[in-house]
Protein backbone atom coordinates (compact mmCIF):
# COMPACT_ATOMS: atom_id res chain seq x y z
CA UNK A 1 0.00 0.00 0.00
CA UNK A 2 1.14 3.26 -0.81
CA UNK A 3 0.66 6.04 1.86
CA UNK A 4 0.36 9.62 1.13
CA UNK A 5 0.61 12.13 4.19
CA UNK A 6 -1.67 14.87 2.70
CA UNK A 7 -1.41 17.57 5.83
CA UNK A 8 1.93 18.00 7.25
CA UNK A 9 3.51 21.52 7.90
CA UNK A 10 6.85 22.08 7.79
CA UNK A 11 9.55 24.58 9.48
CA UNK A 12 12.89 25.74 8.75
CA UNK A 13 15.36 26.23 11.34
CA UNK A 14 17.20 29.30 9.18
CA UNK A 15 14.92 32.17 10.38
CA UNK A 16 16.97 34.97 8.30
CA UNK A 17 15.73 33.55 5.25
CA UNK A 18 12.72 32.64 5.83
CA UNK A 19 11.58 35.29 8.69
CA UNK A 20 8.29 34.72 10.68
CA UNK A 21 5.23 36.26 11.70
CA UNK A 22 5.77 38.46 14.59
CA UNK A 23 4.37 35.99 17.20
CA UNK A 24 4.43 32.52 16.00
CA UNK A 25 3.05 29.23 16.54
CA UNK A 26 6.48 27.70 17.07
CA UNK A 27 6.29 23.51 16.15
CA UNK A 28 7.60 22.77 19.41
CA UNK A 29 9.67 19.86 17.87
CA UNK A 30 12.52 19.74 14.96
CA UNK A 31 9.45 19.86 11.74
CA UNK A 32 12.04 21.18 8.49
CA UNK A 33 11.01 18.75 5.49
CA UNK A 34 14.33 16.69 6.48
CA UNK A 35 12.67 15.88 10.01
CA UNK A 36 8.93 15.07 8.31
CA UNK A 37 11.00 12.88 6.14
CA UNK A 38 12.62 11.30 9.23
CA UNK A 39 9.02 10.00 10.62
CA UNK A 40 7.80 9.18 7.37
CA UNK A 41 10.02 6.79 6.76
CA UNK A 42 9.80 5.23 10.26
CA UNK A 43 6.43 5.06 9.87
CA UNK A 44 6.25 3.72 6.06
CA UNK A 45 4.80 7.17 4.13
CA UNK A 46 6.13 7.61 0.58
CA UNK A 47 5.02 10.81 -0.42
CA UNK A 48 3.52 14.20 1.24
CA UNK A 49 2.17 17.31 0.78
CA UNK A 50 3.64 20.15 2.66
CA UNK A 51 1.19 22.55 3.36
CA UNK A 52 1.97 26.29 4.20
CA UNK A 53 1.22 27.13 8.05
CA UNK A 54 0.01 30.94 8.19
CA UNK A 55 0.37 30.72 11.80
CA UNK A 56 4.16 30.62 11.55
CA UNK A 57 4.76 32.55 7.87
CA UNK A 58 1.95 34.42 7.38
CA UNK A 59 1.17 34.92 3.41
CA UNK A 60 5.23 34.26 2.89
CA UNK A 61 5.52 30.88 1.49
CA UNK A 62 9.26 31.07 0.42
CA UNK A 63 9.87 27.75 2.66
CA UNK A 64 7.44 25.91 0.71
CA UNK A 65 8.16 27.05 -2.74
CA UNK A 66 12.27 25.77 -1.61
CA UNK A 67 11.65 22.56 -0.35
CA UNK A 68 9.09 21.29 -2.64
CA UNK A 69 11.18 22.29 -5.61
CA UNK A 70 13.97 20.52 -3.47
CA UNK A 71 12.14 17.87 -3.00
CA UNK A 72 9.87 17.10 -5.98
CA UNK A 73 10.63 13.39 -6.17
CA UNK A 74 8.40 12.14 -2.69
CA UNK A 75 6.75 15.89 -1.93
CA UNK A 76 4.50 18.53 -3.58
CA UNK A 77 3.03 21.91 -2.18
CA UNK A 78 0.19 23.82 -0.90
CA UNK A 79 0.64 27.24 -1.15
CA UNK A 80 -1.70 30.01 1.48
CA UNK A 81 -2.18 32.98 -0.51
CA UNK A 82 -4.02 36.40 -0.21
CA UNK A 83 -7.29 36.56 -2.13
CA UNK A 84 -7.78 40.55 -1.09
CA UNK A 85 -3.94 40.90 -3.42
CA UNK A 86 -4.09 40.72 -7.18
CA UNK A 87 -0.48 40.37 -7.50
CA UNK A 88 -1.03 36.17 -6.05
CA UNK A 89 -2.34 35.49 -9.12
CA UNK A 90 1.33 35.42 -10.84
CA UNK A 91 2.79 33.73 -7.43
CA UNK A 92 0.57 31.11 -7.82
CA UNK A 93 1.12 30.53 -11.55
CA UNK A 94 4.98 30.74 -10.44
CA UNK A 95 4.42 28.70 -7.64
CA UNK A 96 2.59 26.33 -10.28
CA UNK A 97 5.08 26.59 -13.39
CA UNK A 98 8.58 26.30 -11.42
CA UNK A 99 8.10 24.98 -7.98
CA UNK A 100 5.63 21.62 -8.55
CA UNK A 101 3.04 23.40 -6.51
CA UNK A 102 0.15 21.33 -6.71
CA UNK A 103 -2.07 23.31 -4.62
CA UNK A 104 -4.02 26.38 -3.00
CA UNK A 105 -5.45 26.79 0.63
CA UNK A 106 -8.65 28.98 -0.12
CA UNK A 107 -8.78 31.11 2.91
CA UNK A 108 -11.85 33.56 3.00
CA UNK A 109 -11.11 37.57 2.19
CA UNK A 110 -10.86 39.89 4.55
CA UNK A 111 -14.64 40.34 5.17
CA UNK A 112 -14.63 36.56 6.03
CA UNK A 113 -16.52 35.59 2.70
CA UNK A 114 -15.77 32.30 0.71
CA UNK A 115 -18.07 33.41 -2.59
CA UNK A 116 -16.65 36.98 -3.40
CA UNK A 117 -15.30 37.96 -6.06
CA UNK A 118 -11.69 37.95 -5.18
CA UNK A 119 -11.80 34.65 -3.82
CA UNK A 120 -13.46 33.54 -6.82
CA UNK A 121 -10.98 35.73 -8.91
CA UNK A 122 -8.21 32.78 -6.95
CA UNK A 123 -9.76 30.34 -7.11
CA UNK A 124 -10.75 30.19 -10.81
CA UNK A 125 -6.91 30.58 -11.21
CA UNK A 126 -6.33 27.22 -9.54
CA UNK A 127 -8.96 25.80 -11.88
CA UNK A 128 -7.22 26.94 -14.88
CA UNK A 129 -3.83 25.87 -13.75
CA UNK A 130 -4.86 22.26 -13.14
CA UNK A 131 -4.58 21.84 -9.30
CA UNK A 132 -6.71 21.38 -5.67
CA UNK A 133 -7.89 23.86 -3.76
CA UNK A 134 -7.97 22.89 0.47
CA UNK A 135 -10.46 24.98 1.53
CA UNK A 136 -9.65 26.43 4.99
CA UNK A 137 -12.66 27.99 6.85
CA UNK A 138 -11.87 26.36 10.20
CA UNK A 139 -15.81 25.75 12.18
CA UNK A 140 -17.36 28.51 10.42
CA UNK A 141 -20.49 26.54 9.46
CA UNK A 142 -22.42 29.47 7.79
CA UNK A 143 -20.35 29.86 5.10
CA UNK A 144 -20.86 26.16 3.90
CA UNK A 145 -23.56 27.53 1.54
CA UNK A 146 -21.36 29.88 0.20
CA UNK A 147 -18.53 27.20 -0.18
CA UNK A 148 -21.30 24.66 -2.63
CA UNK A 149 -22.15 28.24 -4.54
CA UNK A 150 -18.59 28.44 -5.52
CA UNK A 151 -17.87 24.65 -6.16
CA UNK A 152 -21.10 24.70 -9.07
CA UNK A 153 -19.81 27.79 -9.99
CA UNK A 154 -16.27 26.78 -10.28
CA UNK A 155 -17.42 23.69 -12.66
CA UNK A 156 -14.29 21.43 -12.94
CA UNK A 157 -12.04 22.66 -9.47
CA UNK A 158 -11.29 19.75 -6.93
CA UNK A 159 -11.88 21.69 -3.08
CA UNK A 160 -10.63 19.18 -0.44
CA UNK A 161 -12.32 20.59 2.74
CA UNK A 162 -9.33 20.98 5.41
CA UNK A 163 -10.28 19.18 9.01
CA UNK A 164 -13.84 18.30 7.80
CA UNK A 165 -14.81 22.05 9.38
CA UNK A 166 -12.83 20.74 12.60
CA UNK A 167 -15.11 18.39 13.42
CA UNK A 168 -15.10 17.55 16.90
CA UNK A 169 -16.96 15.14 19.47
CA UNK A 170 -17.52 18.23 21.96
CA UNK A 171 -18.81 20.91 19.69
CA UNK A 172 -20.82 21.65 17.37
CA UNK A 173 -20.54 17.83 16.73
CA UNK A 174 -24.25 17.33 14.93
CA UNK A 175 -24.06 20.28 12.71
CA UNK A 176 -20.44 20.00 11.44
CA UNK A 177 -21.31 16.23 10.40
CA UNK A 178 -24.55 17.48 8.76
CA UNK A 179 -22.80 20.50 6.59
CA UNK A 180 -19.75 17.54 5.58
CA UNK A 181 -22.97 15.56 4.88
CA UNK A 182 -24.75 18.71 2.39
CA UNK A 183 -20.63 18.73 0.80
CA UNK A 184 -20.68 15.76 0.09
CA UNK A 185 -23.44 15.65 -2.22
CA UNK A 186 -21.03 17.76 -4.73
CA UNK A 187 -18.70 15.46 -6.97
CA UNK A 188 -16.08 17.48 -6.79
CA UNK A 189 -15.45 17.89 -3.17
CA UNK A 190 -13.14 15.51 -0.96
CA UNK A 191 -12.89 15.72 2.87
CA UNK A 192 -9.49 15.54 4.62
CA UNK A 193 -9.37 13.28 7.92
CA UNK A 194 -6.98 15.10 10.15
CA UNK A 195 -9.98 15.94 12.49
CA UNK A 196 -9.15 12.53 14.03
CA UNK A 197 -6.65 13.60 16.59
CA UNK A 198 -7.24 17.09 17.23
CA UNK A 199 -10.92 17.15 17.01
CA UNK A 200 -10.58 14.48 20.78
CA UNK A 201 -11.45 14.80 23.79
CA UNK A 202 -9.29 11.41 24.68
CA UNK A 203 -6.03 10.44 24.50
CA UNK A 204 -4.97 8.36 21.74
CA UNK A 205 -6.54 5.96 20.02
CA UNK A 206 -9.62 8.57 20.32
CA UNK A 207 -12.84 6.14 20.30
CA UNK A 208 -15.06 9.63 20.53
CA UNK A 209 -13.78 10.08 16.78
CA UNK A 210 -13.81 6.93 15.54
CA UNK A 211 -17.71 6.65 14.75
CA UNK A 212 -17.86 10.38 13.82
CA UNK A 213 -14.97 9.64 10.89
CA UNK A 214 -16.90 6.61 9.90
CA UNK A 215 -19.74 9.18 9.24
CA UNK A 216 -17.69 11.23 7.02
CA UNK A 217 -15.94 8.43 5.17
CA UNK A 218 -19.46 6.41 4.37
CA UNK A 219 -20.78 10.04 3.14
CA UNK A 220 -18.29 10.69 0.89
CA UNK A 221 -16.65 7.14 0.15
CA UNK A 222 -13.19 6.61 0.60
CA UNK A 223 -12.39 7.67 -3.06
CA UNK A 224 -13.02 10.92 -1.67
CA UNK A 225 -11.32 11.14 1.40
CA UNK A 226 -7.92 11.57 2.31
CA UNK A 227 -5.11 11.12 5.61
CA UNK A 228 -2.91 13.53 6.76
CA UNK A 229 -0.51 13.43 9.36
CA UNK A 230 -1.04 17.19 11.20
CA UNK A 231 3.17 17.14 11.41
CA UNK A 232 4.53 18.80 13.85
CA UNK A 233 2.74 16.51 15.98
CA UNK A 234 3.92 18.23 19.61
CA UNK A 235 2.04 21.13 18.49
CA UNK A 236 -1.21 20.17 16.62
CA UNK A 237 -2.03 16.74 17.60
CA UNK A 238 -1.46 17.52 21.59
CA UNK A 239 0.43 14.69 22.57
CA UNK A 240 -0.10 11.82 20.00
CA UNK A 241 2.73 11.11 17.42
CA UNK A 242 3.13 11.18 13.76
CA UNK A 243 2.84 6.99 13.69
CA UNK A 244 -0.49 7.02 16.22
CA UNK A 245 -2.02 9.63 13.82
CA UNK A 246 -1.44 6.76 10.93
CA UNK A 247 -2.16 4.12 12.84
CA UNK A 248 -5.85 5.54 13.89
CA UNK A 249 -6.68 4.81 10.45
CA UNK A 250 -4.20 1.64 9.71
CA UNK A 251 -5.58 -0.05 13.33
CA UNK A 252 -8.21 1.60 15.03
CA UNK A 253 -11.14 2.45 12.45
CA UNK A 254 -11.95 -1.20 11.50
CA UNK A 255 -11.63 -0.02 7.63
CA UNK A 256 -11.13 -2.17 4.98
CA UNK A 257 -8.24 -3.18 3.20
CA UNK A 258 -10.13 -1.18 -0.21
CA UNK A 259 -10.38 1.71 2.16
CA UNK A 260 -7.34 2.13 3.62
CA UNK A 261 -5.79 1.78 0.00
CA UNK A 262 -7.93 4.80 -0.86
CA UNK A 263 -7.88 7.35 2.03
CA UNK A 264 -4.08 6.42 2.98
CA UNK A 265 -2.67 6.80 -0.80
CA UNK A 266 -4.67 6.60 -4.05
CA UNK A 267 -6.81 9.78 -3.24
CA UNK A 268 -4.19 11.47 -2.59
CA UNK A 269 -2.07 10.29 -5.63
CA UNK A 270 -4.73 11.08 -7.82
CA UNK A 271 -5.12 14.64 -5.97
CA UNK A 272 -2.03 15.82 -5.89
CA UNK A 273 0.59 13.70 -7.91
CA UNK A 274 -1.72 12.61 -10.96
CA UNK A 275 -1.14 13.67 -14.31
CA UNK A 276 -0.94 17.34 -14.38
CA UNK A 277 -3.59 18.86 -16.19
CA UNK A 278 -2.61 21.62 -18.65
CA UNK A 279 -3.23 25.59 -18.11
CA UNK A 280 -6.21 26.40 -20.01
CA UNK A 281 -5.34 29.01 -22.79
């Protein structure tokens, strides 16, 4: 089986070229792309897909254009980019063209909207460039109808909703599962598990989740749903480590062999390492 971790941040250690935010969210363990690569070999992952952490860089995603241009042979990119700044456009068709960026995270604009124009304005570019949009609107629930207005109007764009809205077993819990339920019904939306770990109220191996995931992954089959690891572990998965997070799904969930093929790898493959589909002219 081939295992794709499709949510892991990473962090350089060389702060004077690639400077921070002015009050971080440090990884409070060693998380460059060398260290990720560390764990995923322990742990069996082939491939990954770093995704840009705004809590550490902010909109500057220098670290992730680098390493994924470094490291094209097991990793691609997810780039976080300002929808409010025309000039993103051309950093994401650079990021696109001569990094192997195979990604966006759509972040609302700075009114908090998902369906305006400038976020439409980005993410019609990621459309037209050929690659995945992870939508990032954290538990904001009301702006789930705005996120389906954008997917039928954005006819062809793959949106992999990040933490499944951070669904959680202590809040919220009903309604998240019942807007991932109304996503679901669109084609081209996935839903990312990471909400395993993060989203518990127990220690690892997180029963509270397990039947809540279940939900998700039966709504929008496993061909739709993909693993990530939430790397640097010390800081976003509280206390349970970059194997446990893979081993929730490998162990814990009861899935099938099928399954586990598909949420652990092949999504993912297909995703974000498929055959890249051309710029349209």
């Amino acid at each position: 089986m081939h295992i794709v971790d499709a949510h892991p941040h990473i962090y350089s250690n060389n702060r004077n070229k690639y400077p921070t935010i002015s009050d971080p969210w440090n990884p409070g363990e060693p998380a460059t792309a060398e260290d990720l690569k560390l764990k995923m070999n322990s742990a069996g992952v082939e491939r990954a897909v770093f995704i840009q952490t705004g809590t550490f860089y902010g909109w500057d995603n220098r670290y992730i254009l680098d390493s994924t241009r470094q490291f094209a042979d097991w990793a691609t990119g997810v780039v976080t980019l300002n929808p409010d700044d025309e000039r993103h456009l051309e950093i994401l068709e650079e990021a696109v063209k001569n990094h192997s960026v195979r990604g966006l995270r759509g972040t609302p604009d700075k009114n908090g909207n998902i369906n305006s124009k400038n976020v439409q304005r980005l993410w019609a570019k990621a459309r037209d460039l050929g690659i995945v949009v992870n939508c990032m609107v954290m538990d904001d629930l009301d702006l789930v109808p705005q996120i389906e207005e954008l997917s039928l109007e954005l006819d062809g764009l793959r949106i992999v909703i990040d933490h499944c809205l951070m669904l959680n077993s202590t809040r919220k819990t009903e309604s998240t599962l019942n807007c991932m339920k109304k996503l679901s019904r669109l084609p081209n939306l996935y839903a990312k598990l990471t909400s395993g770990t993060h989203g518990s109220a127990r220690v690892y191996p997180h029963e509270d989740m397990h039947g809540l995931l279940k939900q998700v992954i039966d709504t929008f089959t496993p061909d739709r749903c993909v693993w990530g690891s939430n790397f640097p572990n010390a800081l976003w998965s509280k206390g349970t480590s970059y194997a446990q997070n893979l081993s929730l799904f490998t162990d814990e969930l009861g899935l099938s062999q099928t399954d586990k093929t598909a949420i652990l790898g092949k999504t993912a493959q297909l995703l974000w390492f498929g055959e890249h589909i051309p710029a349209r002219p």
